[in-house]
C-alpha atoms as a PDB file:
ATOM      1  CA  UNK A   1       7.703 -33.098  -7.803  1.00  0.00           C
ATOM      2  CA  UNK A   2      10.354 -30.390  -7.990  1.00  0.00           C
ATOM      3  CA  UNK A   3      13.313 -31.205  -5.571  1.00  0.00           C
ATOM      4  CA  UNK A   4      12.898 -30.132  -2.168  1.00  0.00           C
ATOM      5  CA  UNK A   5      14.440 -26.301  -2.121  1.00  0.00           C
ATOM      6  CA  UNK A   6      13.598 -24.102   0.626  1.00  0.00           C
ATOM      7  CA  UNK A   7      14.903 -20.977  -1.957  1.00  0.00           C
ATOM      8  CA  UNK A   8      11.594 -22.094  -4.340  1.00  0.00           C
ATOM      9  CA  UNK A   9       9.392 -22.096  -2.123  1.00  0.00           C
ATOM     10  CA  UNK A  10      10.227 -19.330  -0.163  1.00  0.00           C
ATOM     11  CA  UNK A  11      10.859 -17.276  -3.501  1.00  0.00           C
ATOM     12  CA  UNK A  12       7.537 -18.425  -4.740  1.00  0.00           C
ATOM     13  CA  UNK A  13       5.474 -17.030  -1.857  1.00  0.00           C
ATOM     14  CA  UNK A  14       6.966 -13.371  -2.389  1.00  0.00           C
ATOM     15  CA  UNK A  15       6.555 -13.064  -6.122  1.00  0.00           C
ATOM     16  CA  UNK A  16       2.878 -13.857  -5.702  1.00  0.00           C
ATOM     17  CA  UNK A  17       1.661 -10.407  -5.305  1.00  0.00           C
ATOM     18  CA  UNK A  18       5.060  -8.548  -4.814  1.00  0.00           C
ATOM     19  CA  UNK A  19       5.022  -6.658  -1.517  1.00  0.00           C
ATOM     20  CA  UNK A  20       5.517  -3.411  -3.380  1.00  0.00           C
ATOM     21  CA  UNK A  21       2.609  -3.614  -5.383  1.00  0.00           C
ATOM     22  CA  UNK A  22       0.759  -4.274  -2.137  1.00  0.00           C
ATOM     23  CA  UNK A  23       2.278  -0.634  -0.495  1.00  0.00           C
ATOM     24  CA  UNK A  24       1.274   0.997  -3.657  1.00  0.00           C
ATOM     25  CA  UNK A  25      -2.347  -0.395  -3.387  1.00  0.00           C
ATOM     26  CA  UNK A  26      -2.428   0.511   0.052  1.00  0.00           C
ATOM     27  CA  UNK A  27      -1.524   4.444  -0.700  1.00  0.00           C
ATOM     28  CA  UNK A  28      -3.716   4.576  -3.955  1.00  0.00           C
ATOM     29  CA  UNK A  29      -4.509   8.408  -4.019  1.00  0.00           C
ATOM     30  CA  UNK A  30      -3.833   8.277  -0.052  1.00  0.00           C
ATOM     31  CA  UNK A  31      -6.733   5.579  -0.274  1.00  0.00           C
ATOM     32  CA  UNK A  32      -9.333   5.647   3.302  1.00  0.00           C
ATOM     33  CA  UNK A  33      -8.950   4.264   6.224  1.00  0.00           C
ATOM     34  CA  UNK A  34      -9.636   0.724   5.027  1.00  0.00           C
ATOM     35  CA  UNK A  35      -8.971  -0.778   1.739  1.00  0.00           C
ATOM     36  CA  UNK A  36      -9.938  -4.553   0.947  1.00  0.00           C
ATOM     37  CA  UNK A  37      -8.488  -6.341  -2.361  1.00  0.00           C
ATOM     38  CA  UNK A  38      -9.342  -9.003  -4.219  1.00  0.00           C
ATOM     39  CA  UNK A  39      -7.746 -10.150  -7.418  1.00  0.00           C
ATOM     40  CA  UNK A  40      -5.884 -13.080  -9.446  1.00  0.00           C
ATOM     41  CA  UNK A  41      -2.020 -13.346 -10.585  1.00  0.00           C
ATOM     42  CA  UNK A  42      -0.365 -15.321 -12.827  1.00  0.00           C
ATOM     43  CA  UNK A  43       3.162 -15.810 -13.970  1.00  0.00           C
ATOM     44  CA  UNK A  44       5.117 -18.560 -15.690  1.00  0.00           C
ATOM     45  CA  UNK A  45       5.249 -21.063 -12.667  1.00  0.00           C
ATOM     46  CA  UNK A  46       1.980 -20.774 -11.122  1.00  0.00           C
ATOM     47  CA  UNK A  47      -1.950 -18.634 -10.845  1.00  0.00           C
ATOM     48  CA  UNK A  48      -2.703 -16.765  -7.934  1.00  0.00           C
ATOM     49  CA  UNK A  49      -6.315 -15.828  -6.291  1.00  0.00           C
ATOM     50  CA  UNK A  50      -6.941 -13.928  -3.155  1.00  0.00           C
ATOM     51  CA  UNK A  51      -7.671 -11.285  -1.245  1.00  0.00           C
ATOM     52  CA  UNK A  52      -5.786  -8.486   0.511  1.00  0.00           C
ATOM     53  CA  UNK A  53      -6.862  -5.732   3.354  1.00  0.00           C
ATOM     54  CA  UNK A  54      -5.086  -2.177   4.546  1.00  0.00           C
ATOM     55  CA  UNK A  55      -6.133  -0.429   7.317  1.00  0.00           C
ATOM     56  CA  UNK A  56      -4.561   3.259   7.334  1.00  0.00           C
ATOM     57  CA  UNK A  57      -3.924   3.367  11.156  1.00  0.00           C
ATOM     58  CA  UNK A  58      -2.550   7.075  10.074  1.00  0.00           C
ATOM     59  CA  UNK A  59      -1.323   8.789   7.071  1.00  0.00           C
ATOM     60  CA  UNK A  60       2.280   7.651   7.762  1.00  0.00           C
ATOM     61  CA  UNK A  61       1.332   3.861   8.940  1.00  0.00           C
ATOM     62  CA  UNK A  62      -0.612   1.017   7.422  1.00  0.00           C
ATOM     63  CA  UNK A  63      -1.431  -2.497   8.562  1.00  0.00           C
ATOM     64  CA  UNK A  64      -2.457  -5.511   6.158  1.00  0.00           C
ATOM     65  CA  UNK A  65      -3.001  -8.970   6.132  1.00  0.00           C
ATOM     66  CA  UNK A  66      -3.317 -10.997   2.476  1.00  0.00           C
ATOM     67  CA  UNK A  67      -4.209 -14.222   1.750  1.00  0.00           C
ATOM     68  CA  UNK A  68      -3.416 -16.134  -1.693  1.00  0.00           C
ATOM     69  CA  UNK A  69      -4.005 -19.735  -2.656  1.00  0.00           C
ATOM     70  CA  UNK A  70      -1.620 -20.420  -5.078  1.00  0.00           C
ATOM     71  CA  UNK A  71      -1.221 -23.388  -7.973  1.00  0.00           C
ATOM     72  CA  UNK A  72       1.416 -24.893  -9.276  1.00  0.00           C
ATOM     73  CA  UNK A  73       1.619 -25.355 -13.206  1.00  0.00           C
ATOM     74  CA  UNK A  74       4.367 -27.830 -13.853  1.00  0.00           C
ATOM     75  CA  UNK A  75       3.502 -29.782 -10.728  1.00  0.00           C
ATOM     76  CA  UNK A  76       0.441 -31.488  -8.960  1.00  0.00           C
ATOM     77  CA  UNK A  77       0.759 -28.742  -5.905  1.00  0.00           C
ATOM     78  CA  UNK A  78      -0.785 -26.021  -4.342  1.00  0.00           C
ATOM     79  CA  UNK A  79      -0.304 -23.609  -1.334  1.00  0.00           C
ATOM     80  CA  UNK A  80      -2.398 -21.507   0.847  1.00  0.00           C
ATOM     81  CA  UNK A  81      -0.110 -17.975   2.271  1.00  0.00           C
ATOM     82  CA  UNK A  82      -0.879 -15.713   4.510  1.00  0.00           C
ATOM     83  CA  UNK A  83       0.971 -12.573   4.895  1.00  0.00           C
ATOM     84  CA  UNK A  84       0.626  -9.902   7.855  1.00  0.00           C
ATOM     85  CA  UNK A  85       2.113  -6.694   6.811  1.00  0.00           C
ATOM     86  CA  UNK A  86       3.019  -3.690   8.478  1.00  0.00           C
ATOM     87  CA  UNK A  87       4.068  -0.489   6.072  1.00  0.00           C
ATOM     88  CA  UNK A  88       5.429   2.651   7.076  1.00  0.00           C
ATOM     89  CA  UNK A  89       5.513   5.636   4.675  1.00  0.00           C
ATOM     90  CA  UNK A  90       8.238   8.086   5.365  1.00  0.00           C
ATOM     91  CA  UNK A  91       8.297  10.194   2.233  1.00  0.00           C
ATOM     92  CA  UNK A  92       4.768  10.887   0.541  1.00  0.00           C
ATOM     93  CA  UNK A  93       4.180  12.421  -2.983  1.00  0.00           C
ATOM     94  CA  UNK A  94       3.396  16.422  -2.883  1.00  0.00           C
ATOM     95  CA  UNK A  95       3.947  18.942  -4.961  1.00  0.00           C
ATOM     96  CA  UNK A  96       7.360  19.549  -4.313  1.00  0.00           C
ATOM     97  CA  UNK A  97       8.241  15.546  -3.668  1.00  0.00           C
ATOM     98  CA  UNK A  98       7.607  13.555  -7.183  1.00  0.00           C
ATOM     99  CA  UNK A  99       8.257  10.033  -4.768  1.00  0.00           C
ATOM    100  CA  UNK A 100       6.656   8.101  -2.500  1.00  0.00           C
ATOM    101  CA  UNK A 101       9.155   6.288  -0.313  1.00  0.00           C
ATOM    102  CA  UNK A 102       8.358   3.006   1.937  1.00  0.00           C
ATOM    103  CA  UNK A 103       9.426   0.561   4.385  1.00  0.00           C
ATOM    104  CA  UNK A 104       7.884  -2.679   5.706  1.00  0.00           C
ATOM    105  CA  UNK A 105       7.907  -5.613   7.293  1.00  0.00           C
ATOM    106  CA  UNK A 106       5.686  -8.729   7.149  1.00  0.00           C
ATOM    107  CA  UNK A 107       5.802 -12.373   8.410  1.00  0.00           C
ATOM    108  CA  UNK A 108       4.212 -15.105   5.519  1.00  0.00           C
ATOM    109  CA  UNK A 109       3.507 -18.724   6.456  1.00  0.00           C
ATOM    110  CA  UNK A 110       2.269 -21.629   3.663  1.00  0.00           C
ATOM    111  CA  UNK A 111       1.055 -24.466   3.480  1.00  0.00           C
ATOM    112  CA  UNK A 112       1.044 -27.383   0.332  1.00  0.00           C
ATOM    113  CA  UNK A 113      -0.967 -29.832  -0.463  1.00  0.00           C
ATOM    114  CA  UNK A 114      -1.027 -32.432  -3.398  1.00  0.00           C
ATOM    115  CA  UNK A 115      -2.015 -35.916  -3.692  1.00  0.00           C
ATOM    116  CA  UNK A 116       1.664 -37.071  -4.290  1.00  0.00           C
ATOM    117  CA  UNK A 117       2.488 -35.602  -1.062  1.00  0.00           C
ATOM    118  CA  UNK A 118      -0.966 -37.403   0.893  1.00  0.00           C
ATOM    119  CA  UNK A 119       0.195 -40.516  -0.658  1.00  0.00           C
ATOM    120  CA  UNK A 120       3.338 -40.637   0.847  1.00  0.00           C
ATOM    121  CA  UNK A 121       2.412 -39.076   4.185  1.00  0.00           C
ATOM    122  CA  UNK A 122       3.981 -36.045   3.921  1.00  0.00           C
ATOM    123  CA  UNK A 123       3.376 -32.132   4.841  1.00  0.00           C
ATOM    124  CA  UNK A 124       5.556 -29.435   3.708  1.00  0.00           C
ATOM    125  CA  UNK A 125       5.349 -26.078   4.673  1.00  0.00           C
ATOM    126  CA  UNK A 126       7.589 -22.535   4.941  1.00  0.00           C
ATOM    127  CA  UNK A 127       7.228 -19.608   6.955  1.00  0.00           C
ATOM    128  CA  UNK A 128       9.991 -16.585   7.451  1.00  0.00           C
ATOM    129  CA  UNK A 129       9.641 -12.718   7.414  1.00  0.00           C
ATOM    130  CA  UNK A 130      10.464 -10.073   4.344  1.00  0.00           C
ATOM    131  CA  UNK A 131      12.077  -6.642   5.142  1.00  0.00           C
ATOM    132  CA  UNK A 132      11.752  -4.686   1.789  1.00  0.00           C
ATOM    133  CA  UNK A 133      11.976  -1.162   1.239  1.00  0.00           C
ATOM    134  CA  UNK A 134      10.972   0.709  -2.125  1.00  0.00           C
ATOM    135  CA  UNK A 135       9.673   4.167  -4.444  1.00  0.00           C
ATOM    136  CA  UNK A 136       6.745   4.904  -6.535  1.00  0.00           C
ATOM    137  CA  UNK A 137       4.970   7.801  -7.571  1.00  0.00           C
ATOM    138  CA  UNK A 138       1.294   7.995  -8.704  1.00  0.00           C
ATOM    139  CA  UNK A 139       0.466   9.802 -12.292  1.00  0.00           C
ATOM    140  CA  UNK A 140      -2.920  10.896 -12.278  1.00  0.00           C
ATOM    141  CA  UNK A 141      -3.995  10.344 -16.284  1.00  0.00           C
ATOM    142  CA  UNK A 142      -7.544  11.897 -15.146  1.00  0.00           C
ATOM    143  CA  UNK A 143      -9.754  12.332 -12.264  1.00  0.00           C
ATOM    144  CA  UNK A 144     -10.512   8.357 -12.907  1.00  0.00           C
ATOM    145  CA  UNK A 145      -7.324   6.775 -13.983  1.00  0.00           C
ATOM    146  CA  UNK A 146      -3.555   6.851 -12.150  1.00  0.00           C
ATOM    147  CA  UNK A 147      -0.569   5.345 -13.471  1.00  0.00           C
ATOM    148  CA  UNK A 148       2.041   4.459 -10.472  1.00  0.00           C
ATOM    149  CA  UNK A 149       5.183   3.015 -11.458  1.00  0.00           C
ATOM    150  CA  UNK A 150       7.325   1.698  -8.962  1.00  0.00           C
ATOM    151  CA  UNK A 151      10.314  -1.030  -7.497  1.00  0.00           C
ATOM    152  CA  UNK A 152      11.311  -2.059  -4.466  1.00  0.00           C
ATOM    153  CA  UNK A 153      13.886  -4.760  -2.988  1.00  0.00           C
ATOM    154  CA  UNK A 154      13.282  -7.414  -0.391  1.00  0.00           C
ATOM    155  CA  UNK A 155      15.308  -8.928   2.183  1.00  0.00           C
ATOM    156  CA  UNK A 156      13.413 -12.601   2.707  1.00  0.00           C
ATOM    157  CA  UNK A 157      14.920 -14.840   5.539  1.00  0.00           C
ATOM    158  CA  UNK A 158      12.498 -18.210   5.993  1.00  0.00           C
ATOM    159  CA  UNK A 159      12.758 -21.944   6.524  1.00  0.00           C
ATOM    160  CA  UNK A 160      10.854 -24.666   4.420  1.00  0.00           C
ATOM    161  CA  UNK A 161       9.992 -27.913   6.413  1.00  0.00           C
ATOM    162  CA  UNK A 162       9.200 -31.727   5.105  1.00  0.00           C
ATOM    163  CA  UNK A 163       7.488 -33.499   7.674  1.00  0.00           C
ATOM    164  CA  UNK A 164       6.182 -37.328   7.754  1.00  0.00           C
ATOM    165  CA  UNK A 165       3.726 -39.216   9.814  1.00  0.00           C
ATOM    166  CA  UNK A 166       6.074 -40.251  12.046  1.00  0.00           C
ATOM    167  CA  UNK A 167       7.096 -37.434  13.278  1.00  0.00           C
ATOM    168  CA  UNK A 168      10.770 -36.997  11.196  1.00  0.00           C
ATOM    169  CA  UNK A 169      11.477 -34.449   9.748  1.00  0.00           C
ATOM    170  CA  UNK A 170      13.469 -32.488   6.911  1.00  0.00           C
ATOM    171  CA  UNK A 171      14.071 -28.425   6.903  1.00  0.00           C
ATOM    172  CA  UNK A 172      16.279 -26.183   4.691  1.00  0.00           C
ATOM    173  CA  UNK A 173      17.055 -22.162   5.966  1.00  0.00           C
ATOM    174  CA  UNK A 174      17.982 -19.769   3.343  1.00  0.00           C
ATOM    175  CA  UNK A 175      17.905 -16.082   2.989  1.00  0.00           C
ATOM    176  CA  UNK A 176      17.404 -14.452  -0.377  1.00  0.00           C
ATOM    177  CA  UNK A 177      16.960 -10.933  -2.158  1.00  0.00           C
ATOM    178  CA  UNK A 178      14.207 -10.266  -4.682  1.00  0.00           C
ATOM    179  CA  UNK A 179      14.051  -7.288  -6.710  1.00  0.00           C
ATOM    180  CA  UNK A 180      10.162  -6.366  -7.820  1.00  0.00           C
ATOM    181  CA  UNK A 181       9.291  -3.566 -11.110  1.00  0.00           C
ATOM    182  CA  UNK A 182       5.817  -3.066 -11.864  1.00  0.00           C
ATOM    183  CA  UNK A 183       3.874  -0.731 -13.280  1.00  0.00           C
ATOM    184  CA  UNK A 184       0.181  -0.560 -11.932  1.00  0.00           C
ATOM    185  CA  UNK A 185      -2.588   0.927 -13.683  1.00  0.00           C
ATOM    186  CA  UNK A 186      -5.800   1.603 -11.422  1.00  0.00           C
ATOM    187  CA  UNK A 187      -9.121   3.028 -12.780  1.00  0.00           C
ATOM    188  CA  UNK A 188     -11.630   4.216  -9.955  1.00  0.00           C
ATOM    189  CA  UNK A 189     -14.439   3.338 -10.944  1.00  0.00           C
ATOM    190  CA  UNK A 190     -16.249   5.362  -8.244  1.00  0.00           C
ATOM    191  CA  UNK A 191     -14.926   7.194  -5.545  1.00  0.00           C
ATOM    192  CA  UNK A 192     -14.996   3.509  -2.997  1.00  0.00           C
ATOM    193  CA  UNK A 193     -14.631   1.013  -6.061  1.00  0.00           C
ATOM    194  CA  UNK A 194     -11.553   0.654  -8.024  1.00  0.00           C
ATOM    195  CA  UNK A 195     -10.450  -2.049 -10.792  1.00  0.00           C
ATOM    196  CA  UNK A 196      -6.413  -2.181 -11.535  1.00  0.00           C
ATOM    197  CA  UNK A 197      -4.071  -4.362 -13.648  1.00  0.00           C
ATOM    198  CA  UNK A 198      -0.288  -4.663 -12.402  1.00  0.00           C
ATOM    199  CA  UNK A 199       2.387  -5.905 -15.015  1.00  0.00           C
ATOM    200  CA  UNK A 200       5.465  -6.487 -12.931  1.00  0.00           C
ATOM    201  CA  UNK A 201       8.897  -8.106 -13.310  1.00  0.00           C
ATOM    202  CA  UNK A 202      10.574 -10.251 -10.185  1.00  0.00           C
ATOM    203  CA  UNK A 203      14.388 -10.653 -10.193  1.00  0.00           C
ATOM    204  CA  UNK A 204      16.015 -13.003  -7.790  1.00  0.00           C
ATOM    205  CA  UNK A 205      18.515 -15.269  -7.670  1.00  0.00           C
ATOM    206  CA  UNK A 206      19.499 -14.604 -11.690  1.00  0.00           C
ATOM    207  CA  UNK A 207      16.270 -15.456 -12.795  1.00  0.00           C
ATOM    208  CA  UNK A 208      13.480 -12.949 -13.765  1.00  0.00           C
ATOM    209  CA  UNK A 209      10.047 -13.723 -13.639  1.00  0.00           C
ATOM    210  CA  UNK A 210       7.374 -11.833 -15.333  1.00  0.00           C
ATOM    211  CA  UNK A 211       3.727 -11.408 -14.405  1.00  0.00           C
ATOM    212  CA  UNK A 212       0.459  -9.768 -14.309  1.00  0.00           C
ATOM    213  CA  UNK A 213      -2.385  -9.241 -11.690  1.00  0.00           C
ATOM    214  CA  UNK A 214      -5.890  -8.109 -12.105  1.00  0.00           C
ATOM    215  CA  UNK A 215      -8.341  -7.018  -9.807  1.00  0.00           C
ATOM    216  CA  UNK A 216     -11.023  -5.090  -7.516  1.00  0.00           C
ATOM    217  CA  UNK A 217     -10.714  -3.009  -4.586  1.00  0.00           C
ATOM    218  CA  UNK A 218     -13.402  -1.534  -2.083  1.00  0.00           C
ATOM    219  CA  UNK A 219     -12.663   1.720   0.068  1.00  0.00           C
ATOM    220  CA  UNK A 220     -14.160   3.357   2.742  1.00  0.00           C
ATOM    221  CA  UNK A 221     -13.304   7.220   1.900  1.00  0.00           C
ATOM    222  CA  UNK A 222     -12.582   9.677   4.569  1.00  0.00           C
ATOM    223  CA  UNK A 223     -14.781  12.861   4.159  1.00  0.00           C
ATOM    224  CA  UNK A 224     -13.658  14.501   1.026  1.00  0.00           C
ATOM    225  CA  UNK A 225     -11.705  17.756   2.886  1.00  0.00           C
ATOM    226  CA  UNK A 226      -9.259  15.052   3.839  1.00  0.00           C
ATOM    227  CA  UNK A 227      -8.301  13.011   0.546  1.00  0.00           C
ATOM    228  CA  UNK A 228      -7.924  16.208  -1.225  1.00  0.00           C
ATOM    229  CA  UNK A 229      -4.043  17.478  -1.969  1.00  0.00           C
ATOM    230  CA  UNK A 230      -1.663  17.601   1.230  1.00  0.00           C
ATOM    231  CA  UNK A 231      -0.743  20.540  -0.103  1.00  0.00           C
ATOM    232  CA  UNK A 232      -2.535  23.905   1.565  1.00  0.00           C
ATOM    233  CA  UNK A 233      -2.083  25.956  -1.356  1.00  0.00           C
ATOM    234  CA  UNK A 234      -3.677  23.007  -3.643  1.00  0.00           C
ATOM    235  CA  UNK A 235      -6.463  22.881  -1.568  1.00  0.00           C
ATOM    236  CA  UNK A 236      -7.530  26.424  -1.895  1.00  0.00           C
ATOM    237  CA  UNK A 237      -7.448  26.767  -5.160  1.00  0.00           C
ATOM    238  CA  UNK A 238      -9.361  23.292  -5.786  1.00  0.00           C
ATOM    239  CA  UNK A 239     -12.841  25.078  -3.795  1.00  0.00           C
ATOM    240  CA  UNK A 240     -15.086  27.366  -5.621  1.00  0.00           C
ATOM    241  CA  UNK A 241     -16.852  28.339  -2.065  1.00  0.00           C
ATOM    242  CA  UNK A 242     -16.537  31.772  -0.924  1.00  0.00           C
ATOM    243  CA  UNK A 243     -17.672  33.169   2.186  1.00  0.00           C
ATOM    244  CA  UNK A 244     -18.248  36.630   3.283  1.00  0.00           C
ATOM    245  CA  UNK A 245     -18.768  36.724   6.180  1.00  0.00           C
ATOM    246  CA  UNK A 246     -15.209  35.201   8.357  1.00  0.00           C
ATOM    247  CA  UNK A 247     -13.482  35.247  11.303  1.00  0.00           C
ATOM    248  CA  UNK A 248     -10.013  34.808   9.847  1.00  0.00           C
ATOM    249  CA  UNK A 249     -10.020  38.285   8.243  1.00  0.00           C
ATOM    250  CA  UNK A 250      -6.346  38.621   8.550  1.00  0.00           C
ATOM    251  CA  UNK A 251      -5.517  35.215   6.870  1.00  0.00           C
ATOM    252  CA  UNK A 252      -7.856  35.406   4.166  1.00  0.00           C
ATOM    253  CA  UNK A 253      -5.579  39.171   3.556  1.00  0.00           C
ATOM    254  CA  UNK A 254      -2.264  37.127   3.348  1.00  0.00           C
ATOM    255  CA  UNK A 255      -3.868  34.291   1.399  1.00  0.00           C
ATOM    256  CA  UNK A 256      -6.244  35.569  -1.231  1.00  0.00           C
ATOM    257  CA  UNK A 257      -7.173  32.292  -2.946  1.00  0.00           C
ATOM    258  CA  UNK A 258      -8.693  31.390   1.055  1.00  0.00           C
ATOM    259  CA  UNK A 259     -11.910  33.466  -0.127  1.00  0.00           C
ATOM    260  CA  UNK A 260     -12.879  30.025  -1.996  1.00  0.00           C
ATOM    261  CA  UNK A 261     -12.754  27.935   1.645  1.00  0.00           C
ATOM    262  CA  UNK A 262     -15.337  28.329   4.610  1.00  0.00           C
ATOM    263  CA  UNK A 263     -14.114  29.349   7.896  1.00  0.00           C
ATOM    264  CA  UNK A 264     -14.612  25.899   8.920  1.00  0.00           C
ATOM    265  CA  UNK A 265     -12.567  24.055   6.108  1.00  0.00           C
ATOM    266  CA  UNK A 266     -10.048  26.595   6.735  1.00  0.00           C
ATOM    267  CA  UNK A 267      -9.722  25.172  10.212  1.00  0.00           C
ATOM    268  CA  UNK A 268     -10.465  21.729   9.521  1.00  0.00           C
ATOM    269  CA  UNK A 269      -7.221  22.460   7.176  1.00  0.00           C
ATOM    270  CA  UNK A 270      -5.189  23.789   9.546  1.00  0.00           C
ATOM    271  CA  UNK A 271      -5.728  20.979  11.985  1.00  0.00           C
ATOM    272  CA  UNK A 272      -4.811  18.340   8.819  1.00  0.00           C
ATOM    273  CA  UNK A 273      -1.526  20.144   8.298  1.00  0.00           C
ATOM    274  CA  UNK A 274      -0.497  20.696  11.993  1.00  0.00           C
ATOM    275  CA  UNK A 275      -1.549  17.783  13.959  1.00  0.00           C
ATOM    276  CA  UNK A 276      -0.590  19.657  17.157  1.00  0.00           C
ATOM    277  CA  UNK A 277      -3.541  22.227  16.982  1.00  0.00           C
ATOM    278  CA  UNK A 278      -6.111  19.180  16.801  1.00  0.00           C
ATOM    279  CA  UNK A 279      -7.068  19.390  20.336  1.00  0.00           C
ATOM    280  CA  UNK A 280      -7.468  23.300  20.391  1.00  0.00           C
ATOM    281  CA  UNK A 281     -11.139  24.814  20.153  1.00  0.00           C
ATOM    282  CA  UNK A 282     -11.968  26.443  17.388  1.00  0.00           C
ATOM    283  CA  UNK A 283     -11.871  29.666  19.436  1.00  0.00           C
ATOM    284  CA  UNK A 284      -8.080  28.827  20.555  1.00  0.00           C
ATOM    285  CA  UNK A 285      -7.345  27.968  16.833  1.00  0.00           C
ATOM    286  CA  UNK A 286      -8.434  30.914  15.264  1.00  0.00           C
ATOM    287  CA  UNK A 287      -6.859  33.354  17.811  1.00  0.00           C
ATOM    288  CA  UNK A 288      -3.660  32.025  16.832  1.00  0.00           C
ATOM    289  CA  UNK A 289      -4.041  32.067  13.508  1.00  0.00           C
ATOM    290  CA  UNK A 290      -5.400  35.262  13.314  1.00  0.00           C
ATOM    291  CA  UNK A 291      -2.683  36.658  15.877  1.00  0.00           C
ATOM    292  CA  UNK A 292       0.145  34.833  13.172  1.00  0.00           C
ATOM    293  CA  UNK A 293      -1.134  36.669  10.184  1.00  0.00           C
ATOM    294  CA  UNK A 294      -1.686  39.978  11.540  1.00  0.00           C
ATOM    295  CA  UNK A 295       2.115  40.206  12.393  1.00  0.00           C
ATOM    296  CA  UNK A 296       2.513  39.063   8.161  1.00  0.00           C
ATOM    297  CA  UNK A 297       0.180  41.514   7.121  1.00  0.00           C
ATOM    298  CA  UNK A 298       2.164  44.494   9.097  1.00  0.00           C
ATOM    299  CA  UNK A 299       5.243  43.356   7.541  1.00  0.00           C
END
């Protein structure tokens, strides 16, 4: 077996299925409120299967949990991780931002097993926490297929214990810094049902580590007036719907392109955009944006 180093280990349980990779899952074409993963990994020291969830608490916050069992190529071993994350998404892509920027924090745990370490009464296991910040931005290729490169650094601190029947144990601390590069290519498949592959490079410690990852991911979409462009302008020019009859003639007059949106996507719009107006009536709501644009209009 492969001399007792908490570093390994601990490095070993954040290369399967960099964090990054797992923000840039999780904001997938701003993805619905809950996103489920399932997949396998590989890379030259062990394969990876498991399964990942994301739920979007809002646009700007996202909590996960993955699991992976992991095994060992060059040695008799395996591991089970879990992984509560929390990520936080400060900077989103737009028109006028290229990026997506993130932060996040998460707490992983393992466990190994092998009948070397049975034999000799034995249970190893490491847990820590990973702070990791990071960029991508999402190409869209076609209505079906995005690109989104990306990177990120984390920031692992974690503790590996050896523990015997008897009660005696050995542990090792350490603290390490992991650089992660991927490029993940995702192909929706239908508007809940995705498929992606994720080549991606891991550098810590002076070593590099390639790797790959395939797999399938579920969705439950918010209605579509929400998962369309953040952008207002975007949005109007995306509808082909026009409506007469309004009661917003003095915005549709300062925003031509709003003939293509219904009074009430107009609003439901507004309320997207400014969070603040999302306990007005629509009364209240289109008073004041009526009263806003009337002022632009005499200008």
């Amino acid at each position: 077996m492969k001399k007792f180093s908490a570093i390994y280990y601990i490095w070993v349980f954040i290369v399967t299925f960099p964090i990054n990779a797992f923000a840039q899952l999780s904001y997938y074409r701003n993805q619905g409120d809950l996103v489920i993963i399932g997949g396998f990994s590989t890379n030259e020291t062990n394969n990876n299967i498991g399964g990942a969830l994301s739920y979007n608490i809002t646009p700007f916050f996202s909590v996960g949990f993955d699991f992976t069992h992991i095994s060992f190529k060059d040695v008799e071993l395996s591991a089970n991780r879990i992984l509560p994350t929390a990520l936080f998404y400060p900077i989103q892509q737009s028109k006028k931002v290229p990026l997506t920027a993130y932060a996040q924090a998460a707490y992983f745990h393992g466990s190994f097993s092998s009948s070397e370490l049975d034999n000799l009464g034995l249970s190893l296991s490491s847990d820590g926490f990973n702070f990791g910040f990071g960029l991508f931005t999402e190409q869209m290729v076609s209505e079906i297929f995005s690109i989104i490169p990306g990177g990120g650094v984390d920031f692992i601190t974690g503790k590996t214990k050896l523990k015997d029947d008897l009660g005696n144990s050995l542990s090792e601390n350490s603290t390490t810094t992991i650089f992660n590069l991927n490029t993940m290519f995702v192909l929706g498949a239908s508007d809940n049902v995705f498929i992606y592959a994720l080549p991606n490079l891991s550098i810590a410690e002076g070593k590099t580590t390639p790797g790959i990852s395939f797999g399938l991911g579920f969705r439950n979409r918010k209605p579509s007036i929400q998962t369309k462009s953040r952008d207002l302008d975007q949005d109007l020019s995306d509808l082909e719907i026009e409506d007469p009859v309004t009661k917003l003639p003095n915005f549709r007059t300062a925003v031509p392109t709003a003939k293509k949106y219904t009074d009430e996507e107009l609003l439901g719009l507004f309320r997207k955009k400014y969070p603040s107006l999302k306990q007005k009536s629509d009364d209240q709501l289109i008073e004041l944006i009526e009263k806003k644009y009337k002022t632009k209009n005499q200008n």
